[in-house]
Protein backbone atom coordinates (compact mmCIF):
# COMPACT_ATOMS: atom_id res chain seq x y z
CA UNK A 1 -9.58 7.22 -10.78
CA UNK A 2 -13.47 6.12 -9.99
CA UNK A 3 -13.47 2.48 -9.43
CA UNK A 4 -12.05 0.77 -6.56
CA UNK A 5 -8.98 -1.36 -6.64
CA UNK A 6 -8.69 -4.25 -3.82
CA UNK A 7 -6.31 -6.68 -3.03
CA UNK A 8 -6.40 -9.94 -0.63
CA UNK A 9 -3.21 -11.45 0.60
CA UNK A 10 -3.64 -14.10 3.23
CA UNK A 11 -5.52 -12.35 5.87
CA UNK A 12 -5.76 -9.42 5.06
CA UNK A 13 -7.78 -6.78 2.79
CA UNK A 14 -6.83 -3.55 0.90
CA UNK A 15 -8.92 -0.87 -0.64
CA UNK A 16 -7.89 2.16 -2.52
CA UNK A 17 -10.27 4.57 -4.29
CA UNK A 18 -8.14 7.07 -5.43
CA UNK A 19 -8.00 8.97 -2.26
CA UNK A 20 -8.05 6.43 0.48
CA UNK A 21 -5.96 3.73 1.24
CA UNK A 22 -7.65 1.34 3.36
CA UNK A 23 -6.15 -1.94 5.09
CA UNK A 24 -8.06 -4.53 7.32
CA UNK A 25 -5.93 -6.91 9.21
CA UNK A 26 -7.50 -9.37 11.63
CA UNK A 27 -6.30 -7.27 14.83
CA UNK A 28 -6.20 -3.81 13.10
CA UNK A 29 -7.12 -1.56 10.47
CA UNK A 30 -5.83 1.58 8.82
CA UNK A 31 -6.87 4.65 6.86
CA UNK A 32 -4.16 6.54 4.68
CA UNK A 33 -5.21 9.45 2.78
CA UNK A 34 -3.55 10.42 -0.14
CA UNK A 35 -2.25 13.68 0.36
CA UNK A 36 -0.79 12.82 3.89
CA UNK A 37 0.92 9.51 3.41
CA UNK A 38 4.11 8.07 1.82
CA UNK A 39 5.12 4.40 0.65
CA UNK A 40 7.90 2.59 0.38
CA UNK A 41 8.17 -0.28 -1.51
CA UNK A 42 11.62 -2.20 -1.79
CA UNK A 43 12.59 -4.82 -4.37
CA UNK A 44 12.89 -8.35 -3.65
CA UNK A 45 15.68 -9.69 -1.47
CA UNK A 46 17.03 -12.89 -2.52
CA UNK A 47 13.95 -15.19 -0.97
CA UNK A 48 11.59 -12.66 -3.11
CA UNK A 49 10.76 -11.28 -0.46
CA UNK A 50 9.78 -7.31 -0.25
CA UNK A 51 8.95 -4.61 2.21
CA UNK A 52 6.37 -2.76 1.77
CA UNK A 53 6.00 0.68 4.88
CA UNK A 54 3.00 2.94 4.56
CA UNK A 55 2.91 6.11 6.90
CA UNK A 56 1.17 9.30 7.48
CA UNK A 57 3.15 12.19 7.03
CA UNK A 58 6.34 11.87 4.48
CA UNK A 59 9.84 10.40 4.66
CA UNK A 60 10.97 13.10 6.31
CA UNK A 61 8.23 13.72 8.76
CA UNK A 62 6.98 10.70 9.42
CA UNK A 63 3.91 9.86 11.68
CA UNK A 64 2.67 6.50 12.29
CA UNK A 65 3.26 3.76 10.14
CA UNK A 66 2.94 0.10 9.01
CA UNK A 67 5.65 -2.10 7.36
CA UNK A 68 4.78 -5.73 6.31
CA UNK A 69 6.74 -8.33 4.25
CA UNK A 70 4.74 -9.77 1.65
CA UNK A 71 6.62 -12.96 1.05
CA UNK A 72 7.16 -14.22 -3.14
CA UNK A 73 4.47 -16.81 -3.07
CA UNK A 74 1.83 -14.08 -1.42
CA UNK A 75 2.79 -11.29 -4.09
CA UNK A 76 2.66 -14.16 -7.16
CA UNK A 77 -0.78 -15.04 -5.48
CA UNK A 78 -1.74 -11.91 -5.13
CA UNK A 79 -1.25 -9.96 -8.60
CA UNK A 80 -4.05 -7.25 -7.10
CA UNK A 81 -1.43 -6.21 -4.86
CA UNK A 82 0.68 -5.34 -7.07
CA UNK A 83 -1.91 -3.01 -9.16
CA UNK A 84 -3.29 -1.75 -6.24
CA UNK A 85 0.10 -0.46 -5.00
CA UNK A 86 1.08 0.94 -8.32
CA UNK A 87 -2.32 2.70 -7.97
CA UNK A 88 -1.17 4.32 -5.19
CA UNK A 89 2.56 5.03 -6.23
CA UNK A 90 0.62 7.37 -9.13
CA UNK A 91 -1.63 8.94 -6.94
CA UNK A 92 1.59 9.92 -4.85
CA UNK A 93 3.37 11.18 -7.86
CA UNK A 94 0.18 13.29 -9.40
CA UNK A 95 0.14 16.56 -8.60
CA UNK A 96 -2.56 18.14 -5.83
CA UNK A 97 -5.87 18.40 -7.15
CA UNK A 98 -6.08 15.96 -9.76
């Protein structure tokens, strides 16, 4: 992946390249890289809601992490989020080195 996928929702600003995650809040920001992160995503609870945790590390050896809850109306106004994760979901699931 070459070009650079972004994503606005409310406030705040995502990046991904193909190797870095990047998210810019108005009180933080974060770096993931993606050979030392993990992401859940849930499905939507019964407002549409979903829950969406990044971390460094894995699962199973988890470092620090963010979780925010993108509500329905900010994912349906937002349909670069959605890309952008999926980005990242198959950069997760591709094996090292490519």
């Amino acid at each position: 992946m070459r070009d650079e996928i972004t994503a606005r929702v409310g406030h705040e600003f995502y990046s991904f390249d193909g190797r870095i995650l990047e998210l810019f809040g108005r009180e933080y920001s974060w770096r993931f890289h993606i050979r030392h992160m993990y992401m859940i995503v849930t499905e939507p609870d019964r407002k549409g809601r979903r829950e969406v945790t990044l971390g460094h590390g894995t699962p199973e050896n988890r470092g620090a992490s963010l979780t925010w809850r993108p509500t329905a109306a900010e994912w349906e106004q937002s349909p670069d989020l959605a890309a952008l994760l999926d980005a990242v979901r198959a950069a997760l699931d591709a094996p090292p080195g490519r």
